[in-house]
N, C-alpha and C. Protein backbone atom coordinates (compact mmCIF):
# COMPACT_ATOMS: atom_id res chain seq x y z
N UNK A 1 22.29 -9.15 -10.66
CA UNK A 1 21.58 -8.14 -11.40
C UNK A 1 20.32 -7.71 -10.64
N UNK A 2 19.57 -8.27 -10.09
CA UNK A 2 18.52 -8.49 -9.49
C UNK A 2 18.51 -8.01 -7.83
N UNK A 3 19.79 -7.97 -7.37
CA UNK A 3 20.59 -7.39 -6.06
C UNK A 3 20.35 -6.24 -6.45
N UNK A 4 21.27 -5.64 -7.60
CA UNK A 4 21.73 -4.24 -7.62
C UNK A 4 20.31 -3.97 -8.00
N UNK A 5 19.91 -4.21 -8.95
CA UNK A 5 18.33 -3.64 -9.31
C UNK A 5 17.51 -3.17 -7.90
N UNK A 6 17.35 -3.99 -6.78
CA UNK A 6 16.84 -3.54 -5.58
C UNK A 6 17.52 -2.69 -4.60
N UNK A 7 18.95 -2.82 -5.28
CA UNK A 7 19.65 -1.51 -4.04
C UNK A 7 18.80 -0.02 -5.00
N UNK A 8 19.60 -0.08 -6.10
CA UNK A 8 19.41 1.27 -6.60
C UNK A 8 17.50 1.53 -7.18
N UNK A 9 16.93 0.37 -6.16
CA UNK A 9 15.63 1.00 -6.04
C UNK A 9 15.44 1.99 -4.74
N UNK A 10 15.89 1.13 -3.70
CA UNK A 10 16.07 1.61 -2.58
C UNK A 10 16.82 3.06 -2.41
N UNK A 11 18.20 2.60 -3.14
CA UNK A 11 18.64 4.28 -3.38
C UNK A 11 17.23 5.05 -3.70
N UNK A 12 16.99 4.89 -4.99
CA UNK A 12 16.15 5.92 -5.49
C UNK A 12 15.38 6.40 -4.32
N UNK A 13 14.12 5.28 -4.12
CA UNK A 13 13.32 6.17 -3.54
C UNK A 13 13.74 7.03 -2.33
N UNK A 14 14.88 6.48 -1.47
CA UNK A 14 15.66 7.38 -0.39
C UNK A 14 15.67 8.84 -1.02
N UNK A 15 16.01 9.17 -2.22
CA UNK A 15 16.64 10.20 -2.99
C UNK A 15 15.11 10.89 -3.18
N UNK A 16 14.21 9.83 -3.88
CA UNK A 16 13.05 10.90 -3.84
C UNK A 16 12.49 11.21 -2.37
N UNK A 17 12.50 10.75 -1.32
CA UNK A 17 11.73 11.24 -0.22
C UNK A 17 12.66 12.11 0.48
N UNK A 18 13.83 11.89 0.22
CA UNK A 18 14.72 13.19 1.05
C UNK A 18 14.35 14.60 -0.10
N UNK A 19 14.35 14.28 -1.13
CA UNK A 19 14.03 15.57 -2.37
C UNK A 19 12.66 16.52 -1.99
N UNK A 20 12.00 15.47 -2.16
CA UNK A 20 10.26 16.18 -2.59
C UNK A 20 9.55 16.02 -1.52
N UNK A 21 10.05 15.30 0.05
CA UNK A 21 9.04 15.30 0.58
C UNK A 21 9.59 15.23 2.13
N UNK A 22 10.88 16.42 1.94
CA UNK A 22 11.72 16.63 3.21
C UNK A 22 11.17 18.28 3.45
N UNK A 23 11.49 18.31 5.12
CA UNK A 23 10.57 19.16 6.03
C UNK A 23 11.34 20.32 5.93
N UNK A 24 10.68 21.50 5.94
CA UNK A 24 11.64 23.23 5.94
C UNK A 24 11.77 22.39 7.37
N UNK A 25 13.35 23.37 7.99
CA UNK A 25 13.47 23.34 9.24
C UNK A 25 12.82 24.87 10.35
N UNK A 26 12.90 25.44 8.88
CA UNK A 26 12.24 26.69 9.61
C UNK A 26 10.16 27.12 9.69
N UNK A 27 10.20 26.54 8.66
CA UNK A 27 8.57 26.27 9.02
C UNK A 27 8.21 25.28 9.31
N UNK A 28 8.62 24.39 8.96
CA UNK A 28 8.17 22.87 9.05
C UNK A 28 7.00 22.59 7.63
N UNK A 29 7.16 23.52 6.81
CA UNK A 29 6.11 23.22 5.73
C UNK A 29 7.02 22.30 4.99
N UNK A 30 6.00 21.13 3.93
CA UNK A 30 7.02 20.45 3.17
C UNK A 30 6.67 21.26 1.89
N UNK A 31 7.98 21.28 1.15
CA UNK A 31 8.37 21.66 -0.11
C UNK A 31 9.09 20.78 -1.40
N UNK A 32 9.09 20.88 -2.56
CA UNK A 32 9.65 20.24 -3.02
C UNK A 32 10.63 20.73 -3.99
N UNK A 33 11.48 19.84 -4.90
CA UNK A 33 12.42 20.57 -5.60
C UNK A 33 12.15 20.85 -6.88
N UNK A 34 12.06 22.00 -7.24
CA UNK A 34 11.65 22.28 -8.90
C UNK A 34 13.09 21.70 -9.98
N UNK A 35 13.63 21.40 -9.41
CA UNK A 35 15.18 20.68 -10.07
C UNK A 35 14.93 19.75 -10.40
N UNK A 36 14.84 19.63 -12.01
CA UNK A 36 14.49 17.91 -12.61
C UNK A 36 15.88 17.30 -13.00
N UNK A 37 17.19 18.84 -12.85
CA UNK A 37 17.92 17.77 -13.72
C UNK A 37 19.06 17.09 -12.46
N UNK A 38 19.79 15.83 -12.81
CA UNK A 38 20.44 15.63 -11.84
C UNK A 38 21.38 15.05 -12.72
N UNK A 39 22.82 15.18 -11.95
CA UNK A 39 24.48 14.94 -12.53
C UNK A 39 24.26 13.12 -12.22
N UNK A 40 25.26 12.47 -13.46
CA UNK A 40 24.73 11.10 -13.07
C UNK A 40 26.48 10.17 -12.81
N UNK A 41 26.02 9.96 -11.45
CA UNK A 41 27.01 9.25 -10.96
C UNK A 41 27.31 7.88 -11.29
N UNK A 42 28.14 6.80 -10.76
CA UNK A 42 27.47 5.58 -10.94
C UNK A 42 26.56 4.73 -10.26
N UNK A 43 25.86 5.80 -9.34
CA UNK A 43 24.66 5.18 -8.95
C UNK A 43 23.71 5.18 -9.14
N UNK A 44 23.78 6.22 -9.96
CA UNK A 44 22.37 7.26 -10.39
C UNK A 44 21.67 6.03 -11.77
N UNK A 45 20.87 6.60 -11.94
CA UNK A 45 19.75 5.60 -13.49
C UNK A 45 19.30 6.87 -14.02
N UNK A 46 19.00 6.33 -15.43
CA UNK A 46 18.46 7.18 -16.15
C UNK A 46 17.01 6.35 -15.62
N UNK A 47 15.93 7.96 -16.24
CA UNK A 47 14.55 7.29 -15.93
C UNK A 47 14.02 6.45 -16.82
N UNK A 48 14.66 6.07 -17.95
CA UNK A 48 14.00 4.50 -18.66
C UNK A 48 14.58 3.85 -17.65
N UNK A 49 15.38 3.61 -17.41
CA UNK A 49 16.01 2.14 -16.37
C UNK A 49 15.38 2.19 -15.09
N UNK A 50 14.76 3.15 -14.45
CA UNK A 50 14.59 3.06 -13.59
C UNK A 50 13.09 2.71 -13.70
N UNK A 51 12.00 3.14 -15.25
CA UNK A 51 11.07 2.74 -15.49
C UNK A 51 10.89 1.11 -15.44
N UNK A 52 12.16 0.75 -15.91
CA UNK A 52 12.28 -0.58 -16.45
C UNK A 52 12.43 -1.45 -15.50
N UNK A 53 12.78 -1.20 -14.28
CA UNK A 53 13.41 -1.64 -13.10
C UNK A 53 11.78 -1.88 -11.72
N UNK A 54 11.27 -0.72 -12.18
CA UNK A 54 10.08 -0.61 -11.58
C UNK A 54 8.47 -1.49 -12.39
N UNK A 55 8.97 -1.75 -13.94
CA UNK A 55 8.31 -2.43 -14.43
C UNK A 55 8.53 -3.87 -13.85
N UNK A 56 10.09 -4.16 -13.86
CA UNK A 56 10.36 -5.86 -13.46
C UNK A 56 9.52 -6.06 -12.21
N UNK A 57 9.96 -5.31 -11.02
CA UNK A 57 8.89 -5.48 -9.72
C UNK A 57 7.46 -5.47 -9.64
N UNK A 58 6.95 -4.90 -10.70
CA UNK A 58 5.48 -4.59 -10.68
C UNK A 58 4.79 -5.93 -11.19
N UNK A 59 4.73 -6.72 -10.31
CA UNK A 59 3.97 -8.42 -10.75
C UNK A 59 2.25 -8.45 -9.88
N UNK A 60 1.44 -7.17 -9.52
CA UNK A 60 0.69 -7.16 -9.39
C UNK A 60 -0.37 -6.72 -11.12
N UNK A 61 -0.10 -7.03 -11.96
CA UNK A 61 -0.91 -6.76 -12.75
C UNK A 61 -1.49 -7.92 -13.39
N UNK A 62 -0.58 -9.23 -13.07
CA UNK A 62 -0.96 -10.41 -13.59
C UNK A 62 -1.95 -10.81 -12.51
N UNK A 63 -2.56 -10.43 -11.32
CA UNK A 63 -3.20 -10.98 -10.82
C UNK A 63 -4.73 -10.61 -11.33
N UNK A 64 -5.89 -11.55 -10.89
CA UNK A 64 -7.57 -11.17 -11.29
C UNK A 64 -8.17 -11.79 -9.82
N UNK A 65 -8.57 -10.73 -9.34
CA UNK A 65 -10.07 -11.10 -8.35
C UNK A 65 -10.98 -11.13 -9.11
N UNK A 66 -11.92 -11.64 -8.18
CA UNK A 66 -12.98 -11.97 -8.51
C UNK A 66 -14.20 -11.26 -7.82
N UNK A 67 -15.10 -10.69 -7.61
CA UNK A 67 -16.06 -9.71 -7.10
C UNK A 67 -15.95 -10.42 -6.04
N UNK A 68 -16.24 -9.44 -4.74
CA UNK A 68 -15.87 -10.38 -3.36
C UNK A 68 -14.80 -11.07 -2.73
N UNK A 69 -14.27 -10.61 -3.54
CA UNK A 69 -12.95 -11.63 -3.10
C UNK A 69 -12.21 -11.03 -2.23
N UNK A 70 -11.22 -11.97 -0.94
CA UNK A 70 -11.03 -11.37 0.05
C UNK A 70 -8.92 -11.71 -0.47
N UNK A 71 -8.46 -10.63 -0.36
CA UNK A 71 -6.59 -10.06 -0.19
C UNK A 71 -6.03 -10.60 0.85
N UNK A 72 -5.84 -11.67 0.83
CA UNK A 72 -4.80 -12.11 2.04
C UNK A 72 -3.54 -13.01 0.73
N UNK A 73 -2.70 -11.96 0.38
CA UNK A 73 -1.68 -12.65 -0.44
C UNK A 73 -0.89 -13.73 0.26
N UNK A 74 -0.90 -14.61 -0.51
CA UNK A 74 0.38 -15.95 -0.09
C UNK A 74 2.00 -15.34 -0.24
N UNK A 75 2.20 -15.82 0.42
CA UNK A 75 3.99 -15.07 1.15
C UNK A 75 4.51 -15.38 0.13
N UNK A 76 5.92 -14.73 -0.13
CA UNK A 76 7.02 -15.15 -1.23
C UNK A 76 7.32 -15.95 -0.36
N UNK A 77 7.98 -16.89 -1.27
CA UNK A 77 8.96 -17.95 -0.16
C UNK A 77 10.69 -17.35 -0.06
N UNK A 78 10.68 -16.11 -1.32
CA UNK A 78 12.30 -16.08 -0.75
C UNK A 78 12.44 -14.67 -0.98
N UNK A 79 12.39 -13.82 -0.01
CA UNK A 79 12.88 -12.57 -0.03
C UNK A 79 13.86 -12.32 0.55
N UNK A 80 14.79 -10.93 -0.29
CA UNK A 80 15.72 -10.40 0.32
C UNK A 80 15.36 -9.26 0.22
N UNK A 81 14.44 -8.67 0.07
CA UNK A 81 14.46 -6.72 -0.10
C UNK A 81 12.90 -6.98 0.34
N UNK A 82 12.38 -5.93 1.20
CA UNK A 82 11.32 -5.64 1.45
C UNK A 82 11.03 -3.86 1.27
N UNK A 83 10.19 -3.37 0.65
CA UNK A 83 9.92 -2.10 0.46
C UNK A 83 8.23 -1.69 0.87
N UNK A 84 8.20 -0.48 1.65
CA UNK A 84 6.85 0.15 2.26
C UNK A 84 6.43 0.80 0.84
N UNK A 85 5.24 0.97 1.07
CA UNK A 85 4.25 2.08 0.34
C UNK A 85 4.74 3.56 0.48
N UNK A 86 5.15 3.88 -0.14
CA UNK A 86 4.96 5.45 0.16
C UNK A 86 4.53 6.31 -1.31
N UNK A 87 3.51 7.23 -1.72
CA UNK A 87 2.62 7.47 -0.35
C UNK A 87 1.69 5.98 -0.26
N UNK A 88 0.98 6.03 1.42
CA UNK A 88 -0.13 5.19 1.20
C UNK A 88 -1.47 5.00 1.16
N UNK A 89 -2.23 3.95 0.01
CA UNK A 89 -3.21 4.32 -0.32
C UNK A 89 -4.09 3.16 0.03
N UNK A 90 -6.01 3.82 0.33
CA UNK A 90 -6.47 2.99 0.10
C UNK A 90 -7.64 3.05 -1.18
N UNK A 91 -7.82 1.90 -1.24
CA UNK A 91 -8.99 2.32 -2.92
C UNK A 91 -9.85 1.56 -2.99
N UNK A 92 -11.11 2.01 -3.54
CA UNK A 92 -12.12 1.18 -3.83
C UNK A 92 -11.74 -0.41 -4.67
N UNK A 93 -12.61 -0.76 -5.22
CA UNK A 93 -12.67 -1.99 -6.00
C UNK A 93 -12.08 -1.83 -7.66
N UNK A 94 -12.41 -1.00 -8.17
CA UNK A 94 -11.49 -0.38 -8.87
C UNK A 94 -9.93 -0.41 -9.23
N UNK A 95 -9.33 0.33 -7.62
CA UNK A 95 -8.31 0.74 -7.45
C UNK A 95 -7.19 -0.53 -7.57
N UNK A 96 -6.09 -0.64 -8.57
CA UNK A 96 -5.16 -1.52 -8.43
C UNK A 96 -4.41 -2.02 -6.98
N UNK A 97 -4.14 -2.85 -6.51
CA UNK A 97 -3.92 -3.39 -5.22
C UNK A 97 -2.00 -3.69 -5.74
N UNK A 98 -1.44 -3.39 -4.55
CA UNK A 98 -0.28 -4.04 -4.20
C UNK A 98 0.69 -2.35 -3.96
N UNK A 99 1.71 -2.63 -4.35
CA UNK A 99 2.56 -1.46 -3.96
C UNK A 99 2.76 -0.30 -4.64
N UNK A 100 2.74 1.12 -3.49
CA UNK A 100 2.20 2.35 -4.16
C UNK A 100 3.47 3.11 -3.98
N UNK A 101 3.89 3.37 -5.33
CA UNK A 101 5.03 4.44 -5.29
C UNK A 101 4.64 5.95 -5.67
N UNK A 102 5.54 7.04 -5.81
CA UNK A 102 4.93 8.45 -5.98
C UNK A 102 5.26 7.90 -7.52
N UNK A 103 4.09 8.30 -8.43
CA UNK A 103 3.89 8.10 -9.87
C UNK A 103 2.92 6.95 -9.72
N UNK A 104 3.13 5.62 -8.88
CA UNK A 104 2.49 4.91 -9.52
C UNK A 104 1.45 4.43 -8.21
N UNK A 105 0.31 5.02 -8.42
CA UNK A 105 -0.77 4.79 -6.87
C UNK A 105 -1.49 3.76 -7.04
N UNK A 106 -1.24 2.96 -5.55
CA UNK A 106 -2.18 1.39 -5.70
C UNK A 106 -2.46 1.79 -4.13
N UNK A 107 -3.77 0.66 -4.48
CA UNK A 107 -4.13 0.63 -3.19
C UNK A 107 -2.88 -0.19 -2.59
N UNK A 108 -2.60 -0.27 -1.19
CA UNK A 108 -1.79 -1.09 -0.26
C UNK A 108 -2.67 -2.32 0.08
N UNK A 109 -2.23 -3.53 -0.39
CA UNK A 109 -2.71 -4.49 0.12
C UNK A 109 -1.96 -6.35 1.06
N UNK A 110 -0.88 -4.85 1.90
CA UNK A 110 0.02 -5.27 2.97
C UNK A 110 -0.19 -4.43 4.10
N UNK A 111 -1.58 -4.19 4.47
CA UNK A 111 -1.70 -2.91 5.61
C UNK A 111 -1.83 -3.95 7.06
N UNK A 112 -1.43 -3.51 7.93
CA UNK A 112 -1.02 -3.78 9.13
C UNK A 112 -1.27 -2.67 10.50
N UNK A 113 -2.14 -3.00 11.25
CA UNK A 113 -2.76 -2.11 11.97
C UNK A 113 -1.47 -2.08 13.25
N UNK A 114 -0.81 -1.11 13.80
CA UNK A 114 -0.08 -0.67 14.54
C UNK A 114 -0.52 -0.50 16.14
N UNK A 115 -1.68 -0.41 15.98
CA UNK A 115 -2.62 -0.50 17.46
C UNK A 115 -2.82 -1.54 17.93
N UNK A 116 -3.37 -2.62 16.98
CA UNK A 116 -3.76 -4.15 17.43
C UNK A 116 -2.60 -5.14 16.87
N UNK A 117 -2.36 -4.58 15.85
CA UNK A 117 -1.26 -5.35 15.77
C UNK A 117 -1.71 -6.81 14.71
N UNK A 118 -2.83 -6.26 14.07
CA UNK A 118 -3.35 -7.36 13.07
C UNK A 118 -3.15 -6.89 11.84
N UNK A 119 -3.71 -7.97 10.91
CA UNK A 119 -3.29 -7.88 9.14
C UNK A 119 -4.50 -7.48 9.26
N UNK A 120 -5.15 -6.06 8.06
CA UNK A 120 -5.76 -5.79 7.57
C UNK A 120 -6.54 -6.56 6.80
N UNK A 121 -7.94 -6.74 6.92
CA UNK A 121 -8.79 -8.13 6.05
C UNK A 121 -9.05 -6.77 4.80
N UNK A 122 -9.12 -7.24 3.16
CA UNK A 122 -9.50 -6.37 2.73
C UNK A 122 -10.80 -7.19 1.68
N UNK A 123 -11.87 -6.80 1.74
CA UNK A 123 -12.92 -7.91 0.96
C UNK A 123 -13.62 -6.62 0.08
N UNK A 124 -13.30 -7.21 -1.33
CA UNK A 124 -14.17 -6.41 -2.81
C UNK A 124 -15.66 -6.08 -2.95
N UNK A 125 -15.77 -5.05 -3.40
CA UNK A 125 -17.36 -5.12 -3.73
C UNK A 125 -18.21 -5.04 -2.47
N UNK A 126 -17.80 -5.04 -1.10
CA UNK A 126 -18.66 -4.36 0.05
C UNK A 126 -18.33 -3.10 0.54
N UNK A 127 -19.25 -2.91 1.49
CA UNK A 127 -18.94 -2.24 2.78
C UNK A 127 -19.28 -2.35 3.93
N UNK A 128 -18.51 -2.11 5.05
CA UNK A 128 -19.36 -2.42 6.19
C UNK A 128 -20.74 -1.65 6.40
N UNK A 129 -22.01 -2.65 7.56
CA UNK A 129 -22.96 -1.88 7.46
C UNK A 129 -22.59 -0.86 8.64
N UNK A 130 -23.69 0.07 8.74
CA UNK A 130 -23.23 1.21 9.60
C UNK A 130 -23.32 0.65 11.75
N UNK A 131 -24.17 -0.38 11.62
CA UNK A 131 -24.24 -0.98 12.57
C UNK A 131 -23.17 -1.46 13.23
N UNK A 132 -22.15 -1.70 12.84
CA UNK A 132 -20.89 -2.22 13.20
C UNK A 132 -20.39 -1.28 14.08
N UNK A 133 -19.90 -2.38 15.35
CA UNK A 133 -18.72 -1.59 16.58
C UNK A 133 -17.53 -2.33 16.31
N UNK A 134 -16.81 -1.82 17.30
CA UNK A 134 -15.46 -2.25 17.64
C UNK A 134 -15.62 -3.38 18.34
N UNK A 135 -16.60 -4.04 19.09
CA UNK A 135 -16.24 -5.40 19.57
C UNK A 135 -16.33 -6.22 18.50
N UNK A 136 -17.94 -6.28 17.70
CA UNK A 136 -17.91 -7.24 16.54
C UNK A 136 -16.58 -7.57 15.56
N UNK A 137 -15.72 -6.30 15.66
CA UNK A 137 -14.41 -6.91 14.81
C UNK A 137 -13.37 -7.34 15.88
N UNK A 138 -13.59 -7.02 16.85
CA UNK A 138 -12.46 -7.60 17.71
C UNK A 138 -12.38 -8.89 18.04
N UNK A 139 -14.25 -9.29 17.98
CA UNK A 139 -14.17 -11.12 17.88
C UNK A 139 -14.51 -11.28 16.67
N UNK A 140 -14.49 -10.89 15.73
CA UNK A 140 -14.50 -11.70 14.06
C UNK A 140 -13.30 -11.61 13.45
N UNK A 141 -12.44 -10.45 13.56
CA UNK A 141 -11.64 -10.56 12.41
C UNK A 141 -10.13 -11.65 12.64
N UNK A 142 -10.22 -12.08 12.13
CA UNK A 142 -9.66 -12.20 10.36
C UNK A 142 -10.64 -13.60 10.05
N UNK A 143 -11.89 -13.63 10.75
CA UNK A 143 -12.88 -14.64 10.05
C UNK A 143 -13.92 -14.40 9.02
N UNK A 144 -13.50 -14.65 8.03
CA UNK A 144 -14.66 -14.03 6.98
C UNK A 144 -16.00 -14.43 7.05
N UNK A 145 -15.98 -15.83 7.92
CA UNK A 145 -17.38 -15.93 8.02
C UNK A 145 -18.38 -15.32 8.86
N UNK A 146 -17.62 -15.07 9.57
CA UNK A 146 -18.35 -14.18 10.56
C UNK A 146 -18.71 -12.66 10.15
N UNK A 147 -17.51 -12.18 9.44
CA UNK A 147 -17.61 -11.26 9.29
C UNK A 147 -18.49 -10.73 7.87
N UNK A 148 -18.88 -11.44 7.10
CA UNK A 148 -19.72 -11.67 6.00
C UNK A 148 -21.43 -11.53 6.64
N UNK A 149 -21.88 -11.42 7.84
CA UNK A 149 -22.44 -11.01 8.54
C UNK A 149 -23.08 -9.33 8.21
N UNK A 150 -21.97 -8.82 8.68
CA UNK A 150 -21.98 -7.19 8.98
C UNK A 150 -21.48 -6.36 7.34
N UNK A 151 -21.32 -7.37 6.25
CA UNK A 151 -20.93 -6.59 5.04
C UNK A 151 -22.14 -6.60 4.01
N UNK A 152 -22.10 -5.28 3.65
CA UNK A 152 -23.31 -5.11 2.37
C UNK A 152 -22.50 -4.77 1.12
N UNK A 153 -23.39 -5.49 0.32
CA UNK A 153 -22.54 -5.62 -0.98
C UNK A 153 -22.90 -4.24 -1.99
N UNK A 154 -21.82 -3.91 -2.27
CA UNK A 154 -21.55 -2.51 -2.99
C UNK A 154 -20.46 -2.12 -4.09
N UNK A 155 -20.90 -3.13 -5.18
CA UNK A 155 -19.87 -2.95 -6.47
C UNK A 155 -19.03 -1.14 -6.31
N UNK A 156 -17.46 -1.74 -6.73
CA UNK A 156 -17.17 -0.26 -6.89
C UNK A 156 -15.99 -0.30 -5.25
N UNK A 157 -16.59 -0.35 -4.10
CA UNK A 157 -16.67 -0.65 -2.50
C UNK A 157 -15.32 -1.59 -2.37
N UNK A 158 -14.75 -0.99 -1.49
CA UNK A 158 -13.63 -2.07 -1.16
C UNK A 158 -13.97 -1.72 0.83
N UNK A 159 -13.99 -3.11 1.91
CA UNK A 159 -14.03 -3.53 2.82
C UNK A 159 -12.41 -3.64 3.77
N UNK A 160 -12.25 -2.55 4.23
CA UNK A 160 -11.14 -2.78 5.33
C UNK A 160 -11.54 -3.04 6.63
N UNK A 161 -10.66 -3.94 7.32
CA UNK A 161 -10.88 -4.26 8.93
C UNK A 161 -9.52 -4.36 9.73
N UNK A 162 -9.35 -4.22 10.79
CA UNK A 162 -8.34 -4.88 11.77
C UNK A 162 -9.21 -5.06 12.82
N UNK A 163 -8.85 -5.59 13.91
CA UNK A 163 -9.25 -5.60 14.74
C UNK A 163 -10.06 -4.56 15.76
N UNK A 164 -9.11 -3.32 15.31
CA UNK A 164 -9.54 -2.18 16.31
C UNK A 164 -10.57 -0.74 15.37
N UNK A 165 -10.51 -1.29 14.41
CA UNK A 165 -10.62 0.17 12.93
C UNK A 165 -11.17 -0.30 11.84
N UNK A 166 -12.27 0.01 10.95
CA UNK A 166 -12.73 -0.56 9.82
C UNK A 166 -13.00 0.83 9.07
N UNK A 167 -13.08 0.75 7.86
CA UNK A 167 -13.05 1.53 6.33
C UNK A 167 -13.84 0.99 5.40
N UNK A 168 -14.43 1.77 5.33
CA UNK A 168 -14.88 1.40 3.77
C UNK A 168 -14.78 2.62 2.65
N UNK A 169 -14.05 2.42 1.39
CA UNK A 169 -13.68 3.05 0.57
C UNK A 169 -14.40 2.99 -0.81
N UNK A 170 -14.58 4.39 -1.60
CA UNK A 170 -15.07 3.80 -3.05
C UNK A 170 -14.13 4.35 -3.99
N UNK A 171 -13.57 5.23 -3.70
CA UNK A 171 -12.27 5.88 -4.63
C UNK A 171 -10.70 6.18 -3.65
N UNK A 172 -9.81 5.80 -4.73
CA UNK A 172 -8.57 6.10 -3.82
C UNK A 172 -8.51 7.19 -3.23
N UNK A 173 -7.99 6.83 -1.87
CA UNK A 173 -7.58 7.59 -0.75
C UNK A 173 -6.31 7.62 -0.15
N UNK A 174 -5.55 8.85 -0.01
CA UNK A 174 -4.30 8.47 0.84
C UNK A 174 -4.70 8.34 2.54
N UNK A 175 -3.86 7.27 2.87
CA UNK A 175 -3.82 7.30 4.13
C UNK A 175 -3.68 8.21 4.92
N UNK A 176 -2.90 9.32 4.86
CA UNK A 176 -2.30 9.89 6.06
C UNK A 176 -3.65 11.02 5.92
N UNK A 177 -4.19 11.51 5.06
CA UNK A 177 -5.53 12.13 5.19
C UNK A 177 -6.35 11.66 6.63
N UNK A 178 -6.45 10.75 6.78
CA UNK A 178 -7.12 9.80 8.06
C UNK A 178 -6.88 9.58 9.29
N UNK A 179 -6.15 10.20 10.12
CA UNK A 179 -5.59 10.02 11.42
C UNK A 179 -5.68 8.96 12.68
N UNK A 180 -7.15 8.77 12.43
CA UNK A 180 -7.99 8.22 13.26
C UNK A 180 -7.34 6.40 12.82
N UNK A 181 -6.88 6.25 11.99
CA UNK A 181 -6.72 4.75 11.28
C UNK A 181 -4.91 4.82 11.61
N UNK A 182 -4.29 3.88 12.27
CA UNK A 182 -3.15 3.69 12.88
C UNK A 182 -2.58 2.63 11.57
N UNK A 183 -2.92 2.23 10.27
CA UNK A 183 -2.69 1.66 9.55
C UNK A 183 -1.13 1.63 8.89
N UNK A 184 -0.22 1.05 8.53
CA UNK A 184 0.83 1.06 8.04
C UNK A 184 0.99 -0.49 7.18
N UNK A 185 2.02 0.35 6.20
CA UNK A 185 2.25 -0.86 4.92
C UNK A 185 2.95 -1.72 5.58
N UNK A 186 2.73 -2.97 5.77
CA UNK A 186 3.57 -4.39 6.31
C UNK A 186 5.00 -4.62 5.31
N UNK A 187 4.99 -3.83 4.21
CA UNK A 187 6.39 -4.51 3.39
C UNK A 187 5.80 -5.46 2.09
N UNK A 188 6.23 -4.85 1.02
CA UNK A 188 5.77 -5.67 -0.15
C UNK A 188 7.16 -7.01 0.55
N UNK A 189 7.57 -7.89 -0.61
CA UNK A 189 8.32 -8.49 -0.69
C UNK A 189 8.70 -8.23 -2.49
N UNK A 190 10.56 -8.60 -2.35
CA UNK A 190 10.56 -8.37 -3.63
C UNK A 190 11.46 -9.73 -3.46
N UNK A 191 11.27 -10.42 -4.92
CA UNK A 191 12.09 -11.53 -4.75
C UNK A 191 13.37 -11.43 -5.57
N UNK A 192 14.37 -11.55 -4.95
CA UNK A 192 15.29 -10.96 -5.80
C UNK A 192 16.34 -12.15 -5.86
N UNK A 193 15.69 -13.54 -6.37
CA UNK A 193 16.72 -14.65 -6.03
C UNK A 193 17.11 -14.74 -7.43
């Protein structure tokens, strides 16, 4: 049950990103489909089930930080389905953390820098100070002690780092707005044992 539940997630969102967020070939502008209704196969879901399906996965709501607190989630121990962010976001302290679907926006807190090739440190309630270069994170990160140094505390403020790129955010933001940040979602895990 728990198999199929993650294929025909996977279907889905395939279905929504080829729909709403596939390229004209002749302009290259993206467009989307004003067509809500769709013929239902046996692969297809109605949207309670698919609400319902997206409710079972959604186990980031039982979690509570604590002001300051630094996102380095403990691994599932048994995955078989891994799913990206799309779109992806980042967000203040505020902003709900874990996986961001179109309808339901969280910050990403599986980001993975593509340049350096490190896990994103993400720490609550700061920001970096403006003093900060690129070496200081290249020898601190992923040490919070060190890096607790260069952060000023700013309820509201959420603290991104990799090695090569740092952020500081106070309201959600999509990623791809940002160019300059080589950031990508590492893969929720879904446990589907």
């Amino acid at each position: 049950s728990n198999s199929r539940m993650a294929d025909d997630l996977d279907s889905l969102i395939d279905e929504v990103q080829a729909r709403y967020f596939a390229k004209d070939d002749k302009t290259g502008s993206q467009h989307t489909d004003s067509s809500n209704q769709r013929t239902k196969s046996k692969k297809d879901c109605t949207l309670d089930e698919i609400d319902e399906m997206l409710d079972a996965l959604d186990t980031d709501g039982d979690r509570q930080f604590s002001s300051g607190a630094v996102h380095n989630p403990a691994p599932v121990a048994q995955r078989s389905k891994q799913i990206k962010c799309f779109p992806l976001y980042l967000g203040g302290s505020q902003s709900a953390l874990g996986l961001s679907r179109t309808g339901h926006k969280k910050a990403c807190d599986k980001l993975r820098c593509t340049k350096c090739d490190f896990k994103v440190v993400i720490i609550d309630d700061h920001e970096w100070h403006r003093c900060c270069d690129c070496l200081f994170f290249r020898n601190n990160v992923p040490d919070l002690d060190k890096l607790k140094g260069n952060l000023v505390r700013k309820p509201g403020c959420r603290a991104y780092a990799c090695q090569c790129s740092w952020q500081s955010v106070s309201r959600l933001t999509q990623l791809s707005s940002d160019y300059s940040l080589q950031w990508v979602c590492g893969k929720h895990g879904l446990n589907c044992s």
